[in-house]
N, C-alpha and C. Protein backbone atom coordinates (compact mmCIF):
# COMPACT_ATOMS: atom_id res chain seq x y z
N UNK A 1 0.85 -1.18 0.00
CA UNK A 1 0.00 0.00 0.00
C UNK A 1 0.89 1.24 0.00
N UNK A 2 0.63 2.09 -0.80
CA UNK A 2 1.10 3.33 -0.82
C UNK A 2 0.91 4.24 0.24
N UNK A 3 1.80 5.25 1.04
CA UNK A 3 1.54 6.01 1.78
C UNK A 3 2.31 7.27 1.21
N UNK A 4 1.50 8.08 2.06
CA UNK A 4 1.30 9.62 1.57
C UNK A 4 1.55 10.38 2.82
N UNK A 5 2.22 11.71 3.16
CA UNK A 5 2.55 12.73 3.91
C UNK A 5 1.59 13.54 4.27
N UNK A 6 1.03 13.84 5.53
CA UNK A 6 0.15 15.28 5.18
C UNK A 6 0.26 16.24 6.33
N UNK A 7 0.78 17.21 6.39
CA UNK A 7 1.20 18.01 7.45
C UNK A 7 -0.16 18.32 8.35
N UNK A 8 -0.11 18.75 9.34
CA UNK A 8 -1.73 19.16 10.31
C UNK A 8 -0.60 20.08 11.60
N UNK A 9 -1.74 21.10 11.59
CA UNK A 9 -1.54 21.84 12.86
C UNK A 9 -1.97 21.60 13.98
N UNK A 10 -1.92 21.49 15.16
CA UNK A 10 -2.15 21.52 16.58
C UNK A 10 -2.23 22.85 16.96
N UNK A 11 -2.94 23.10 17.31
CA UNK A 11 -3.70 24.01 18.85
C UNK A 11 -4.62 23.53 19.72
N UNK A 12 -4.43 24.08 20.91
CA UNK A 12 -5.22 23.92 22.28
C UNK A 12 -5.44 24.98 22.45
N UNK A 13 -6.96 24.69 22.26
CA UNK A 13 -8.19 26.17 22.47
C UNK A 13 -8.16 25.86 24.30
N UNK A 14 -8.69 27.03 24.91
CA UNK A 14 -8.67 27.54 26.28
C UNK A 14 -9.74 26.66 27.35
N UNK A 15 -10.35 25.67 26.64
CA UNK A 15 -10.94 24.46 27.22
C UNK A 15 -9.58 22.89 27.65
N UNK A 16 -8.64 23.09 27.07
CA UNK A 16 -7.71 22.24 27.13
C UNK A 16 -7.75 21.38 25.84
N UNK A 17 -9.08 21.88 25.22
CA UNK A 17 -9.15 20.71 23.96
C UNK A 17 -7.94 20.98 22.88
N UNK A 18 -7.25 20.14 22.29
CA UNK A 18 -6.70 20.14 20.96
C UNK A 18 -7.24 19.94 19.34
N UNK A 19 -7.12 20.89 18.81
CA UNK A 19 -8.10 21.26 17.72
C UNK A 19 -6.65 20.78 16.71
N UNK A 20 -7.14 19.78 15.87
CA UNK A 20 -6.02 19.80 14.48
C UNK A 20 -6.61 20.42 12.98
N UNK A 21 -5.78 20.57 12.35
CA UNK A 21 -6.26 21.20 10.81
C UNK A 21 -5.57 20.57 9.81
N UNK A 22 -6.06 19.74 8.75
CA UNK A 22 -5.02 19.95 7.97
C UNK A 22 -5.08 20.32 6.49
N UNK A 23 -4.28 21.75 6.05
CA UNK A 23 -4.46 22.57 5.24
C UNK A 23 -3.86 22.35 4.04
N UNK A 24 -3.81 20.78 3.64
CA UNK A 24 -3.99 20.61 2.45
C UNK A 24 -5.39 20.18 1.85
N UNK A 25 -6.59 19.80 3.10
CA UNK A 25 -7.62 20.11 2.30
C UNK A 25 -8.23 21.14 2.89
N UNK A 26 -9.24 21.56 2.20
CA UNK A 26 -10.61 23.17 2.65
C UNK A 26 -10.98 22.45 3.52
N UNK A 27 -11.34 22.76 5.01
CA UNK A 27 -12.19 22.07 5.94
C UNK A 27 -12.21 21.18 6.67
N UNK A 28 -10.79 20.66 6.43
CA UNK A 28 -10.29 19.30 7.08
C UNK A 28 -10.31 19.77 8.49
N UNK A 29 -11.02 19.44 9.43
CA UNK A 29 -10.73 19.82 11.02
C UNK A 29 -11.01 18.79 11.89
N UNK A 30 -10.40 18.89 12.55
CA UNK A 30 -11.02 17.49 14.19
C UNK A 30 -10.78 18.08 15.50
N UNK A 31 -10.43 17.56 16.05
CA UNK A 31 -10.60 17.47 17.68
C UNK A 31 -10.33 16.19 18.69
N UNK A 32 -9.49 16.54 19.96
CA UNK A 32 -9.38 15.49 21.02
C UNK A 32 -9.33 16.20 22.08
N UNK A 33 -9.45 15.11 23.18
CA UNK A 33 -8.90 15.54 24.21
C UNK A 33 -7.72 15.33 25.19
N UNK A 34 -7.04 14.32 23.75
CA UNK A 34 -5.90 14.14 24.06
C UNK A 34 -4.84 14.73 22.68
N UNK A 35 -3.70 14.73 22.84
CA UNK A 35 -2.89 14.74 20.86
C UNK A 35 -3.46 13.65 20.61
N UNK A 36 -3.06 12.50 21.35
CA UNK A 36 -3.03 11.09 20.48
C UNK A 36 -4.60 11.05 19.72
N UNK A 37 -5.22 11.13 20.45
CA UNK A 37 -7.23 11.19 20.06
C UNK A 37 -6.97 11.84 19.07
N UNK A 38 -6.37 13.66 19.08
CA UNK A 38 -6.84 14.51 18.07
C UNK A 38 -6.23 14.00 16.76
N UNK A 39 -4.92 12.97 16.92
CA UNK A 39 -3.95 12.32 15.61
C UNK A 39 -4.82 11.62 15.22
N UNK A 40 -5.79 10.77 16.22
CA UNK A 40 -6.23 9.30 15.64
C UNK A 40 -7.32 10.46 14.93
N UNK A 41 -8.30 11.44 15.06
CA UNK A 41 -9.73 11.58 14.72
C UNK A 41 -8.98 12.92 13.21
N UNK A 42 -8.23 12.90 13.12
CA UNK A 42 -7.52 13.73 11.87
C UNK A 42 -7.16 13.23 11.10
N UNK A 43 -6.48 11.90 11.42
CA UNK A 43 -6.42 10.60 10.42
C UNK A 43 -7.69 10.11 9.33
N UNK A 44 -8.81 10.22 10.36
CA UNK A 44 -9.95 9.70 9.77
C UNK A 44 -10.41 10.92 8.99
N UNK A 45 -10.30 11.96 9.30
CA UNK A 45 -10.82 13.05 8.62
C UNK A 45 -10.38 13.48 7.53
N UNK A 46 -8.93 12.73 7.36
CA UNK A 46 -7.97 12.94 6.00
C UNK A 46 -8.58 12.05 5.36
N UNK A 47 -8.46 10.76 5.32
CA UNK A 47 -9.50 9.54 4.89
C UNK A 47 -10.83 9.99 4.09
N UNK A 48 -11.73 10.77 4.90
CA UNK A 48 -12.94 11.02 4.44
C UNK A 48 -12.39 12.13 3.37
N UNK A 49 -11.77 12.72 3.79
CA UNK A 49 -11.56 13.99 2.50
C UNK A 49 -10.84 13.78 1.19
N UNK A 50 -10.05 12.49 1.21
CA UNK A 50 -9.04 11.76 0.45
C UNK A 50 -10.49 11.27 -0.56
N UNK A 51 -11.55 10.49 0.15
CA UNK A 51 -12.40 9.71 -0.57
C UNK A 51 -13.39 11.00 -1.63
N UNK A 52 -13.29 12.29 -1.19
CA UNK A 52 -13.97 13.42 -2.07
C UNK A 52 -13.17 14.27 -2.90
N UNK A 53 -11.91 13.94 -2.41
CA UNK A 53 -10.95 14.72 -4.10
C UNK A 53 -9.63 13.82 -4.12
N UNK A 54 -8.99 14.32 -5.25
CA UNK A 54 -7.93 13.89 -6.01
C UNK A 54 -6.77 14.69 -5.59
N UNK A 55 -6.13 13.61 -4.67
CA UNK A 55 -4.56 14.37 -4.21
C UNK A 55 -3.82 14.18 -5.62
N UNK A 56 -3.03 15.63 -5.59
CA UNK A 56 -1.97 15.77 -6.11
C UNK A 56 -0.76 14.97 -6.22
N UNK A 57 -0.55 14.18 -6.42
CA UNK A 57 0.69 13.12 -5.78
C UNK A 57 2.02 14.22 -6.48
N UNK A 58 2.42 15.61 -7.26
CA UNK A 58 3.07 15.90 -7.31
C UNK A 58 3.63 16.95 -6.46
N UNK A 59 2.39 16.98 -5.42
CA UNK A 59 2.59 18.15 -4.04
C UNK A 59 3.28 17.27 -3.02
N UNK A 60 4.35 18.11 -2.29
CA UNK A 60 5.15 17.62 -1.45
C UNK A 60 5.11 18.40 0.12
N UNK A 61 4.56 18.10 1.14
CA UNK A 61 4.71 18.83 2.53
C UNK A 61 6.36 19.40 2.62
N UNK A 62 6.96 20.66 2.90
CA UNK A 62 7.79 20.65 3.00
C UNK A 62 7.94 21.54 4.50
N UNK A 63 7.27 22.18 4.74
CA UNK A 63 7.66 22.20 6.38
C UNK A 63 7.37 23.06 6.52
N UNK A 64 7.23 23.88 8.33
CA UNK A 64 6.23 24.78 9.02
C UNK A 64 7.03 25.21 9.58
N UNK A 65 6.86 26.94 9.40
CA UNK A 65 7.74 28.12 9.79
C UNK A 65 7.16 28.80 10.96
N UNK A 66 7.62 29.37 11.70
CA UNK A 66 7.02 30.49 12.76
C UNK A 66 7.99 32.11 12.38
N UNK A 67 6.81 32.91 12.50
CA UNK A 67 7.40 34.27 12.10
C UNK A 67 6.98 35.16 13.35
N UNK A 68 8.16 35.83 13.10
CA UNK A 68 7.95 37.07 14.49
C UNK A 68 7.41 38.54 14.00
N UNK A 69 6.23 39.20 13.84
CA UNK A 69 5.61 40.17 13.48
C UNK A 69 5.34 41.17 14.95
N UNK A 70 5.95 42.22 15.06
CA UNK A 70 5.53 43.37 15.96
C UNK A 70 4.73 43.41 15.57
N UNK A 71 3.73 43.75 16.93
CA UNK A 71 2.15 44.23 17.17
C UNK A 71 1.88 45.07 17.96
């Protein structure tokens, strides 16, 4: 079986919950209340979104920056 890369963000909203995203598809979102939960229920949510479009297999994750912007 072929496997595929897909980057996802983590945050913990002010309930303690962990909210994941992942922004290679529109809308991909989940939730735990643990990481491990929010990995396992983002997994499935890639799954479901995999089964409604056509990955790119020539797009490559290449990695997540943090920037420092005065405010």
């Amino acid at each position: 079986m072929k496997r595929k890369h897909f980057p996802i963000i983590i945050e913990q909203d002010v309930d303690d919950v962990f909210i994941v995203t992942c922004p290679v598809f529109k809308g991909c979102h989940s939730y735990g209340y643990t990481i491990d939960e929010a990995i396992k229920n983002i997994t499935e949510a890639i799954g479901s979104c995999m089964e409604d479009i056509i990955v790119d297999d020539h797009t490559q994750f290449v990695g997540v920056r943090d920037i420092e912007i005065a405010v």
